[in-house]
Every structure is written in C-alpha cells, then in structure tokens.
PDB file of N, CA and C in Angstrom:
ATOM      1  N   UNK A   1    -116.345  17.937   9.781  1.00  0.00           N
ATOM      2  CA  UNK A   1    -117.763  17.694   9.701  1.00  0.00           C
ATOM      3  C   UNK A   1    -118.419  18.242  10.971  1.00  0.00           C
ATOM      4  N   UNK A   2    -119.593  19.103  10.699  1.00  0.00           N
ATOM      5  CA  UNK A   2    -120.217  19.377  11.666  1.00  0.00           C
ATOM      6  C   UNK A   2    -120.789  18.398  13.133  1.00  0.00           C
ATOM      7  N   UNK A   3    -121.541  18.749  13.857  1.00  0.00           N
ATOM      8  CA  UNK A   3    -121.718  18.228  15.145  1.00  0.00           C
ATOM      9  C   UNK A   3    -123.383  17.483  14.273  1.00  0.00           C
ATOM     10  N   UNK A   4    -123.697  18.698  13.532  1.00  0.00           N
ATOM     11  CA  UNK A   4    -125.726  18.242  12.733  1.00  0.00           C
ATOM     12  C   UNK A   4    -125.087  17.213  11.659  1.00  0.00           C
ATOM     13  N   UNK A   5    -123.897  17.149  10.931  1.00  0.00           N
ATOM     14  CA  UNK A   5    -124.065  16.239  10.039  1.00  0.00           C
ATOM     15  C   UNK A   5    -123.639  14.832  11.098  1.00  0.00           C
ATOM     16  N   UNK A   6    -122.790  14.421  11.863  1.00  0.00           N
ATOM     17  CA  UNK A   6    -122.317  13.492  12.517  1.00  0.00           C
ATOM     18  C   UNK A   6    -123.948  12.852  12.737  1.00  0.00           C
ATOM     19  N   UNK A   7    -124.782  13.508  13.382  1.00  0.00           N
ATOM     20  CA  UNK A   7    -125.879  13.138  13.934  1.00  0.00           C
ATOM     21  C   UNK A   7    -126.653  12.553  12.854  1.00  0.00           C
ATOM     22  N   UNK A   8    -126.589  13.195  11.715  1.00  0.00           N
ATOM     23  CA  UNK A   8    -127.591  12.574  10.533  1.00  0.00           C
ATOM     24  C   UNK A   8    -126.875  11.504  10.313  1.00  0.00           C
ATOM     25  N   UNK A   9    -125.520  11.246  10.057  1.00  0.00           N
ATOM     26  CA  UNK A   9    -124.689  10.294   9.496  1.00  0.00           C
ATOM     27  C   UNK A   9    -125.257   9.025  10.749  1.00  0.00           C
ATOM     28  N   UNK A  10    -124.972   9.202  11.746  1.00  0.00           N
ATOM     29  CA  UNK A  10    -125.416   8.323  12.898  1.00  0.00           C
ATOM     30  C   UNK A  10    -126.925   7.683  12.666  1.00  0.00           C
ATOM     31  N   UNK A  11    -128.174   8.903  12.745  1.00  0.00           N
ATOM     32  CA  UNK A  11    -130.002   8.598  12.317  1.00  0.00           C
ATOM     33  C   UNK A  11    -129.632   8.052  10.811  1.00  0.00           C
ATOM     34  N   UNK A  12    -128.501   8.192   9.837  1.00  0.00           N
ATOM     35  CA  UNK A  12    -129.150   7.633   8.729  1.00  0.00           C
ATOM     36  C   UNK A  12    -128.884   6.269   8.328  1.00  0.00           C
ATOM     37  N   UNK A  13    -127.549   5.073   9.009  1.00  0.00           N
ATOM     38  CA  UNK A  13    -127.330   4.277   9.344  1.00  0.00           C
ATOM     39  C   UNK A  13    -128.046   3.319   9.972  1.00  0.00           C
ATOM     40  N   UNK A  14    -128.667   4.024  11.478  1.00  0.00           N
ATOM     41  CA  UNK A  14    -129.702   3.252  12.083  1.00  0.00           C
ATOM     42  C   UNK A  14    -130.872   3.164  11.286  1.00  0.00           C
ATOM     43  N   UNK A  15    -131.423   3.981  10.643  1.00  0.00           N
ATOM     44  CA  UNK A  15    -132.709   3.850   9.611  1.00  0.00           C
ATOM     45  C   UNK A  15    -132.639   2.951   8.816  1.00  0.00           C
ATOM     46  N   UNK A  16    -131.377   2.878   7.785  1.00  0.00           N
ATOM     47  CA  UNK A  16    -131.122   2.210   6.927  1.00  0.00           C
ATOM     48  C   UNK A  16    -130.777   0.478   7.536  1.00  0.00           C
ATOM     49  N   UNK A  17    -130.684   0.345   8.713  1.00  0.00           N
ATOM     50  CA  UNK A  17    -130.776  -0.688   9.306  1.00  0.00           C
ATOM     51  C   UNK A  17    -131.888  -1.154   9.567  1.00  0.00           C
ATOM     52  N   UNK A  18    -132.993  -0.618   9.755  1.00  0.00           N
ATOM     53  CA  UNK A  18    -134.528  -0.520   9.893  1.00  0.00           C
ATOM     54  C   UNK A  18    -135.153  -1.548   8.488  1.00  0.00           C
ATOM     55  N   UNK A  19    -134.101  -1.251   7.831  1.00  0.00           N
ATOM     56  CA  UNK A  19    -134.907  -1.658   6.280  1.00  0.00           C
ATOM     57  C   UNK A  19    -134.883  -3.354   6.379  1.00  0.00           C
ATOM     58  N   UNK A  20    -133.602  -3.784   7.211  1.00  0.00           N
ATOM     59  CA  UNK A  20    -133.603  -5.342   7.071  1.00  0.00           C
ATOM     60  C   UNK A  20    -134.224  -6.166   8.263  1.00  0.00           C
ATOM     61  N   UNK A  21    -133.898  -6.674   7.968  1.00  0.00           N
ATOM     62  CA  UNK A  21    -135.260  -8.179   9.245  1.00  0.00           C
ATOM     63  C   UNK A  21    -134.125  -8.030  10.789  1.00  0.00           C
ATOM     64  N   UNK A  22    -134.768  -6.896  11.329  1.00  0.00           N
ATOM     65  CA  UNK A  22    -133.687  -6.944  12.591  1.00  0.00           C
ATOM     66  C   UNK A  22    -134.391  -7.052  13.992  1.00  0.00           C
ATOM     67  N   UNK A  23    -133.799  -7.777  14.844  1.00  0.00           N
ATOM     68  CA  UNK A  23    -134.752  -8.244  16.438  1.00  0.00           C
ATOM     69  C   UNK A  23    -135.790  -7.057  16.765  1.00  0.00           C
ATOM     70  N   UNK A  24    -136.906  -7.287  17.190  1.00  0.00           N
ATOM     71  CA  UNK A  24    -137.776  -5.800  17.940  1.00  0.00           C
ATOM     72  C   UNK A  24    -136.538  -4.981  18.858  1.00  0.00           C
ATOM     73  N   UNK A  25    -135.836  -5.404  19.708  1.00  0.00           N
ATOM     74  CA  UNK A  25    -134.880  -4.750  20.395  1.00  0.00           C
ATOM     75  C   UNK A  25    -134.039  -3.472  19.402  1.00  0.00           C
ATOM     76  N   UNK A  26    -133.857  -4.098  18.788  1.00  0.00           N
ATOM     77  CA  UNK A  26    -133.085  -3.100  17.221  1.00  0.00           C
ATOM     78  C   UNK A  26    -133.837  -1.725  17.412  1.00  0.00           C
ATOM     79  N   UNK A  27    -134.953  -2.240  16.967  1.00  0.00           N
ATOM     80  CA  UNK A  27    -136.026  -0.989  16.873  1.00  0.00           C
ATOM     81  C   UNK A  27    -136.468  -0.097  17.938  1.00  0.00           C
ATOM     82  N   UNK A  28    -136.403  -0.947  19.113  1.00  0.00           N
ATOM     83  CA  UNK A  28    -136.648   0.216  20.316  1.00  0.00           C
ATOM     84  C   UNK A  28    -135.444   1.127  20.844  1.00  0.00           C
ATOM     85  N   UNK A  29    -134.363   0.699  20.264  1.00  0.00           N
ATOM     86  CA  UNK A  29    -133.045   1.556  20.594  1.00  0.00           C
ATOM     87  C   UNK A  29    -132.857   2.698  19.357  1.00  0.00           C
ATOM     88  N   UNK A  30    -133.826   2.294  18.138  1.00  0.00           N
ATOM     89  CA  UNK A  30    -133.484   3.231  17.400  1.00  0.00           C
ATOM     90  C   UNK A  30    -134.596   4.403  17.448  1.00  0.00           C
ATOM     91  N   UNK A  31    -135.921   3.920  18.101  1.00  0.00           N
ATOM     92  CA  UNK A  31    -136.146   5.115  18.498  1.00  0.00           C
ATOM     93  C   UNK A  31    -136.095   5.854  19.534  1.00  0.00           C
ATOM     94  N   UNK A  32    -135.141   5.421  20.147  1.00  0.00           N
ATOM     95  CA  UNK A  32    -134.877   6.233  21.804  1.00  0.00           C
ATOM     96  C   UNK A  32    -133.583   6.804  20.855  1.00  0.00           C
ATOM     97  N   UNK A  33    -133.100   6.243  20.802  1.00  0.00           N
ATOM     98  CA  UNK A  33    -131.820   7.372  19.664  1.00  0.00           C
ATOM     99  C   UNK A  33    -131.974   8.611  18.837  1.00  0.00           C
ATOM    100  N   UNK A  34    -132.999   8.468  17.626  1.00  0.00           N
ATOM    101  CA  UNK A  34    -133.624   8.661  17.204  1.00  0.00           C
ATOM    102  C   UNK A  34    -134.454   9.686  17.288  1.00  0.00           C
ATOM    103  N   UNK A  35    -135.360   9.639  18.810  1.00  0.00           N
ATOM    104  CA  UNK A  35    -136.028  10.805  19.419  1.00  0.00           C
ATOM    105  C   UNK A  35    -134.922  11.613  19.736  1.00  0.00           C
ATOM    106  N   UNK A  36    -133.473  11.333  20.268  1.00  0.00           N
ATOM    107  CA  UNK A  36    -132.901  12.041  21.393  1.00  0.00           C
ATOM    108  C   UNK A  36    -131.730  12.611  19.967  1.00  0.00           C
ATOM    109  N   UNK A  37    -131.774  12.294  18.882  1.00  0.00           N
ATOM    110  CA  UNK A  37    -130.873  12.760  18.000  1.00  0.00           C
ATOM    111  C   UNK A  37    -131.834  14.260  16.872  1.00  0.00           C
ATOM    112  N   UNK A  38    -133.128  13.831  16.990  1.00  0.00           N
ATOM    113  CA  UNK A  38    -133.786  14.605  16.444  1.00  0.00           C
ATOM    114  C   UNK A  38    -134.111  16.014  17.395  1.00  0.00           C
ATOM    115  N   UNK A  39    -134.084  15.756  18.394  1.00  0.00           N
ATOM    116  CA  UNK A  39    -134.298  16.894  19.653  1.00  0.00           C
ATOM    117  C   UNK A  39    -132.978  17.245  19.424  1.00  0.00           C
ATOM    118  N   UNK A  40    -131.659  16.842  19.078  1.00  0.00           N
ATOM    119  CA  UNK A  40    -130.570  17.704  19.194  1.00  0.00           C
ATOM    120  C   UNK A  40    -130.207  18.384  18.097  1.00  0.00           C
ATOM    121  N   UNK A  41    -130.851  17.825  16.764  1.00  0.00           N
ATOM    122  CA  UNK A  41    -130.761  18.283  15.472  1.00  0.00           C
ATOM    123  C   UNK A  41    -131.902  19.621  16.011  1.00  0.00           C
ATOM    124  N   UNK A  42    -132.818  19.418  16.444  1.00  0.00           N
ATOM    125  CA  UNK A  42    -133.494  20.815  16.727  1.00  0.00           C
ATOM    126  C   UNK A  42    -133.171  21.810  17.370  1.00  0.00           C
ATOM    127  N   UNK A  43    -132.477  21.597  18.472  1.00  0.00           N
ATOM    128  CA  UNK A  43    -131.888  22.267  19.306  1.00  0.00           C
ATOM    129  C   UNK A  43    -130.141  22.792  18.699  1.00  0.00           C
ATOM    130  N   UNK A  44    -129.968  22.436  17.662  1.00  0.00           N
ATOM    131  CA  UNK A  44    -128.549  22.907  17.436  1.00  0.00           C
ATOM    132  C   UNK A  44    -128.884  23.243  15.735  1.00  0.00           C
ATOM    133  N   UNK A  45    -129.784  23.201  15.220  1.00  0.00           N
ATOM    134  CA  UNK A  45    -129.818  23.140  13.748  1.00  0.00           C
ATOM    135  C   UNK A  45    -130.558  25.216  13.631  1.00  0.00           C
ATOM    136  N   UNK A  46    -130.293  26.032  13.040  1.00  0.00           N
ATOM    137  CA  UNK A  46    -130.180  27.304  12.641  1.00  0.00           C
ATOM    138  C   UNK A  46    -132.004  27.620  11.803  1.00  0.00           C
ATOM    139  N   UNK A  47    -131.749  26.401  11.110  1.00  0.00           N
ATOM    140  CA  UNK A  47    -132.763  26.777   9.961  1.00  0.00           C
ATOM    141  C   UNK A  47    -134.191  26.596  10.756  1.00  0.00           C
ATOM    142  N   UNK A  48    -135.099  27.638  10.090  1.00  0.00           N
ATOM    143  CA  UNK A  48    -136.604  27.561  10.731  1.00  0.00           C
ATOM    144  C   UNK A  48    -137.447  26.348  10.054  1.00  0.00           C
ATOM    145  N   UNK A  49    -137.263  26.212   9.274  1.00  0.00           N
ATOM    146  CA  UNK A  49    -137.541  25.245   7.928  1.00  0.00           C
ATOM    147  C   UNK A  49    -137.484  23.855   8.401  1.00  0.00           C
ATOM    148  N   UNK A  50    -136.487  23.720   8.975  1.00  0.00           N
ATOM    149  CA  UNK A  50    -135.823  22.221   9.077  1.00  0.00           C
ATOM    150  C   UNK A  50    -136.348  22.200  10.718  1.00  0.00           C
ATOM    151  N   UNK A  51    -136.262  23.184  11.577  1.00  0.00           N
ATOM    152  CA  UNK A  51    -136.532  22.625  12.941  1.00  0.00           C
ATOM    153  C   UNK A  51    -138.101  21.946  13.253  1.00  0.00           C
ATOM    154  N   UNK A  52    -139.065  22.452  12.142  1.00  0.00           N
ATOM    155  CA  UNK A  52    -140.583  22.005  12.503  1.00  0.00           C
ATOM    156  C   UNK A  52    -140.336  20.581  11.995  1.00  0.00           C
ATOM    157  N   UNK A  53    -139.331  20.288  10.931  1.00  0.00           N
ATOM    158  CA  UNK A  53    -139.093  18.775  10.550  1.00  0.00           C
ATOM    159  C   UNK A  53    -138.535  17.851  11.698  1.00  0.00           C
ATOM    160  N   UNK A  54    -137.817  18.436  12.108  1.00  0.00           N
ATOM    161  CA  UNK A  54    -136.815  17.636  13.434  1.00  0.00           C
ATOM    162  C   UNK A  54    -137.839  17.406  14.575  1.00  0.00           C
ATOM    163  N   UNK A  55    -138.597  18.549  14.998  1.00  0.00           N
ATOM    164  CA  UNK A  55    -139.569  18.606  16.208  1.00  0.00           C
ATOM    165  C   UNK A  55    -140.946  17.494  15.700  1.00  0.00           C
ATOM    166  N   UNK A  56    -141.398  17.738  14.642  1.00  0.00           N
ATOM    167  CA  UNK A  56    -142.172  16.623  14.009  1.00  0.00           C
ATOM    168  C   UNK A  56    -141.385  15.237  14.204  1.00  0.00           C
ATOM    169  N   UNK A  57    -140.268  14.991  13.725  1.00  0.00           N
ATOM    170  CA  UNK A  57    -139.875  13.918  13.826  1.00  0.00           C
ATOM    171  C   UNK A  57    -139.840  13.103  15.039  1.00  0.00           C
ATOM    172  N   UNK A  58    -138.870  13.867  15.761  1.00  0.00           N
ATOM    173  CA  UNK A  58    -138.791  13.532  17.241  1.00  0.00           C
ATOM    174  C   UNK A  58    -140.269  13.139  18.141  1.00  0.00           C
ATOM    175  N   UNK A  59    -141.160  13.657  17.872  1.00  0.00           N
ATOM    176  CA  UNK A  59    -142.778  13.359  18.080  1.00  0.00           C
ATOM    177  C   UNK A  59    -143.262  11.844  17.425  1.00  0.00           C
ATOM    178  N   UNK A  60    -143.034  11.797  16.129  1.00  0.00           N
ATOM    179  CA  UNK A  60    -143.147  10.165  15.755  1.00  0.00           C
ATOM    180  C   UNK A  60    -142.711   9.329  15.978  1.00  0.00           C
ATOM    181  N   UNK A  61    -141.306   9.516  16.240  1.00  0.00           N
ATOM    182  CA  UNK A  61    -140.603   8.033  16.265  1.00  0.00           C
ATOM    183  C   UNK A  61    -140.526   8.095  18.046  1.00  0.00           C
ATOM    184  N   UNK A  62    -141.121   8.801  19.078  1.00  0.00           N
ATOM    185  CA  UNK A  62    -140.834   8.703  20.114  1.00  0.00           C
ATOM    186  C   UNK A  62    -140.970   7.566  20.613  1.00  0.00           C
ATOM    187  N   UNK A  63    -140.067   6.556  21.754  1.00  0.00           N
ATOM    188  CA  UNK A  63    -140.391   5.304  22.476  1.00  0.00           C
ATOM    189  C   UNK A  63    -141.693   5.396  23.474  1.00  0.00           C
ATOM    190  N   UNK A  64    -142.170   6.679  23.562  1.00  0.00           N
ATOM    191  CA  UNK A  64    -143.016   6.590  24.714  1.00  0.00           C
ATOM    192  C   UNK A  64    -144.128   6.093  24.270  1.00  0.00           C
ATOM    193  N   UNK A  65    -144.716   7.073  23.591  1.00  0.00           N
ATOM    194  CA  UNK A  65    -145.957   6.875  23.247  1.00  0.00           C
ATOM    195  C   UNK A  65    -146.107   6.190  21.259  1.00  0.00           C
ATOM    196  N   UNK A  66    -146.255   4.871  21.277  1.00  0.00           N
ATOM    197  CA  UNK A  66    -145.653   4.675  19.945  1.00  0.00           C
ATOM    198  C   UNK A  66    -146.904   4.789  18.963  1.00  0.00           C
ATOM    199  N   UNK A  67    -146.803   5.124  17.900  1.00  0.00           N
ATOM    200  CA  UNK A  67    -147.588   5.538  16.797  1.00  0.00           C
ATOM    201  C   UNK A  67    -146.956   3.738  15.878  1.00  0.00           C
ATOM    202  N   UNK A  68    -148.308   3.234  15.741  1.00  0.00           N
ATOM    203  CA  UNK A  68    -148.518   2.025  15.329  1.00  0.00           C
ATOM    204  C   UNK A  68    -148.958   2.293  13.603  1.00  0.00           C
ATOM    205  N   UNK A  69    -147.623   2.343  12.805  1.00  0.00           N
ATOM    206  CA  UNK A  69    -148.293   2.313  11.619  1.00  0.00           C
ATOM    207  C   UNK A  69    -148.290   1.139  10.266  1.00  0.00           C
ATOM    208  N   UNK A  70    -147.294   0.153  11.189  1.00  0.00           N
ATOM    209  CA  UNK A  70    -147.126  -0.837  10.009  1.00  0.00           C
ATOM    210  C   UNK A  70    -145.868  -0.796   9.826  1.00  0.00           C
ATOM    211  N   UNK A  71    -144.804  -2.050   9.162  1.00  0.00           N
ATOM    212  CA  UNK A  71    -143.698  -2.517   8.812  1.00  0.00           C
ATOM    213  C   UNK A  71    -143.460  -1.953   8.005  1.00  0.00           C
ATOM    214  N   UNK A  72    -144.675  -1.788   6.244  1.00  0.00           N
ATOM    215  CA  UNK A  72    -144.144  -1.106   5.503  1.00  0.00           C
ATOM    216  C   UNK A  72    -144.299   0.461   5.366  1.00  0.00           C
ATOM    217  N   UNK A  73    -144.746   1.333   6.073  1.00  0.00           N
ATOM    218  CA  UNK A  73    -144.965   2.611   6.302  1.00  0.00           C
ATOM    219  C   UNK A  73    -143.560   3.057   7.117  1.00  0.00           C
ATOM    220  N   UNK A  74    -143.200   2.436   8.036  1.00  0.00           N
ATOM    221  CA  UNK A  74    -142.201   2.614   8.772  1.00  0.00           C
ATOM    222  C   UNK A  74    -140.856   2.564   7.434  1.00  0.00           C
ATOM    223  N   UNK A  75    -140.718   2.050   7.117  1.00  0.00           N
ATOM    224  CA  UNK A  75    -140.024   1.436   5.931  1.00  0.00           C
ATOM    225  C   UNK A  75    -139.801   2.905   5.270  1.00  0.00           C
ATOM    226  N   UNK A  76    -140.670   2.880   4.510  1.00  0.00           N
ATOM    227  CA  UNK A  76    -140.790   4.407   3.965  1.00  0.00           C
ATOM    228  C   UNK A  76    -140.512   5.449   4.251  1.00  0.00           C
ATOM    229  N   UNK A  77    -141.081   5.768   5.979  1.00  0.00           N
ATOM    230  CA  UNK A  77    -140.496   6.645   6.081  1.00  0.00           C
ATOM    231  C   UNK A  77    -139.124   7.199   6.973  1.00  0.00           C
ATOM    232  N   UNK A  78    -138.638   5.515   6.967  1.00  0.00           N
ATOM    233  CA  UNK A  78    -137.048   6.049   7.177  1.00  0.00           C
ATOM    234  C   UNK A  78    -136.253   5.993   5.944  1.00  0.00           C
ATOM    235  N   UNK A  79    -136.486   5.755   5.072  1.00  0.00           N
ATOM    236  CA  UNK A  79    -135.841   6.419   3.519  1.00  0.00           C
ATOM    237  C   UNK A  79    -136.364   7.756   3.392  1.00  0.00           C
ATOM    238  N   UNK A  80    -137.216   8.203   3.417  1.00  0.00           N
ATOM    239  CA  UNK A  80    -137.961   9.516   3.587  1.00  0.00           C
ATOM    240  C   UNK A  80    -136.816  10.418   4.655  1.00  0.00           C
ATOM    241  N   UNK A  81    -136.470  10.026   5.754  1.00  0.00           N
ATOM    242  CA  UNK A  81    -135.522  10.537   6.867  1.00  0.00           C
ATOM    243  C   UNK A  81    -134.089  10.569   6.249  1.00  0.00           C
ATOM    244  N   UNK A  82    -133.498   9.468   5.325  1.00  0.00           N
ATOM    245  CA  UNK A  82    -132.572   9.663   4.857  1.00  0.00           C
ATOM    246  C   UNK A  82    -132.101  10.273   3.916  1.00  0.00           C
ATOM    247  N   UNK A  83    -132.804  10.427   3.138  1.00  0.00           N
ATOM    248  CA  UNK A  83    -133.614  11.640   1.955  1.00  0.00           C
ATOM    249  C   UNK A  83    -133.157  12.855   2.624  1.00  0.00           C
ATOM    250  N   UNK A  84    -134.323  13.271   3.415  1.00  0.00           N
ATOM    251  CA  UNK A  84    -134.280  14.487   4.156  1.00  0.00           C
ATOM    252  C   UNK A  84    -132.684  14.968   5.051  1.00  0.00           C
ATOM    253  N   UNK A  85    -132.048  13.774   5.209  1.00  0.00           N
ATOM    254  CA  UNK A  85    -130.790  13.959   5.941  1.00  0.00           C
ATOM    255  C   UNK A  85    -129.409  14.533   4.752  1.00  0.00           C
ATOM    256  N   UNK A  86    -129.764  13.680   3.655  1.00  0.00           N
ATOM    257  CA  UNK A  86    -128.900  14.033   2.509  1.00  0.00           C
ATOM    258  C   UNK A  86    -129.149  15.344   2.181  1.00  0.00           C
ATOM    259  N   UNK A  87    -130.253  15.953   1.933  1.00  0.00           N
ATOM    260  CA  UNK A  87    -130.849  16.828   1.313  1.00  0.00           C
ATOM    261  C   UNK A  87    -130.303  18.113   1.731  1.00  0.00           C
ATOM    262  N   UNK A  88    -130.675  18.370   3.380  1.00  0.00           N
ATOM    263  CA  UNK A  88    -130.050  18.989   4.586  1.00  0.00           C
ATOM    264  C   UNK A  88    -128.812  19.067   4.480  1.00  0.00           C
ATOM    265  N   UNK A  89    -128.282  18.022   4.811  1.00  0.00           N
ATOM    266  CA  UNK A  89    -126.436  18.129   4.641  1.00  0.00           C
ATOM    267  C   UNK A  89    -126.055  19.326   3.678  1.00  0.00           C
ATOM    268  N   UNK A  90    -126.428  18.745   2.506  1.00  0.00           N
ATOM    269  CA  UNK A  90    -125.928  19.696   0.442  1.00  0.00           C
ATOM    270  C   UNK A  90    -125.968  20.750   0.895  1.00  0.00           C
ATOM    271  N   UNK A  91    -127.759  21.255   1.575  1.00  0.00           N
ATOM    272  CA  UNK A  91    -128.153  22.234   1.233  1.00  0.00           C
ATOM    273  C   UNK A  91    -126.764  23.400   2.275  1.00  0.00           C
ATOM    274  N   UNK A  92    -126.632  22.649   3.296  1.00  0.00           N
ATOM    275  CA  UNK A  92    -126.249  23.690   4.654  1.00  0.00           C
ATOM    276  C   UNK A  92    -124.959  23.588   3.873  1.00  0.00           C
ATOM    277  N   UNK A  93    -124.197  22.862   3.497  1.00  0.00           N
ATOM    278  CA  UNK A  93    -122.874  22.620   2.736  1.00  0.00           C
ATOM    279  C   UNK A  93    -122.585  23.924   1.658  1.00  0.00           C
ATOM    280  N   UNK A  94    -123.822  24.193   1.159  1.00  0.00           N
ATOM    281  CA  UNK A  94    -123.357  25.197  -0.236  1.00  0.00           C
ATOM    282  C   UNK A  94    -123.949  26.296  -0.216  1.00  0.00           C
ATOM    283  N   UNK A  95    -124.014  26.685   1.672  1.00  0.00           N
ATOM    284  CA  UNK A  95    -124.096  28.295   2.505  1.00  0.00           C
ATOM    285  C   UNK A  95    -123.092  28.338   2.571  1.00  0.00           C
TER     286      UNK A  95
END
C-alpha cells in the first residue's frame, strides 16, 4: 500500500470518528492531523485534480483559524472526505 493510501486510511478513521459524540479534544487533534495529512496528500499526490481538493481541504479543517460551521455540516462533510478518499484510492489503483 502506498504512502497516499496509508494517509487516507489514517484521515478516514479519524473522520469517521467525528461522526460519534467524542470529547472537543478529539476534534482538535483531528484537525491538526488532518491539516498536516492533507498538506502531505498534496505534496506527494501526482494528480492536478485531486491536489486543489487536498489544498482546499487542508485550508478548512485548519486548527488555526477555525471555520465555524455547525455539528451537522461538519458531519457531512467528513463522509464527503471519506467518499473522496475511497474514490481516490480505486481511481489511482486502476492506473
């Protein structure tokens, strides 16, 4: 398994952890992770396609400056991330 899928396998776990009733602490480690896993998916990922997704990403979920959108928006769009992680995987899989 690649070094980009390990990393999704890692962001898609913590997301999917996102979904249940977990301490605020939970959440601030997953987006310092999160930011720093999406900057490496950008920095090591080939496709032009996928890096404006990763660089977008890494911009939202950053710890610094936090983008306040709600429990259930957040929700969404880390199934949306896991989506996109599955999707990615197939696609780079059946080059």
């Amino acid at each position: 398994m690649s070094k980009s899928n390990w990393i999704k396998l890692l962001l898609s776990i913590l997301f999917i952890g996102c979904l249940f009733d977990m301490p605020y602490g939970y959440f601030q480690i997953v987006r310092t992770i999160g930011m720093v896993g999406f900057i490496w998916l950008f920095n090591i990922d080939n496709e032009k396609d996928e890096k404006y997704v990763w660089i977008a990403s890494a911009i939202l979920i950053n710890p610094i400056i936090k983008i306040p959108l709600g429990r259930e928006l957040w929700n969404i769009i880390d199934v949306i991330w896991v989506i996109i992680f599955i999707y990615t995987t197939i696609k780079n899989k059946s080059k």
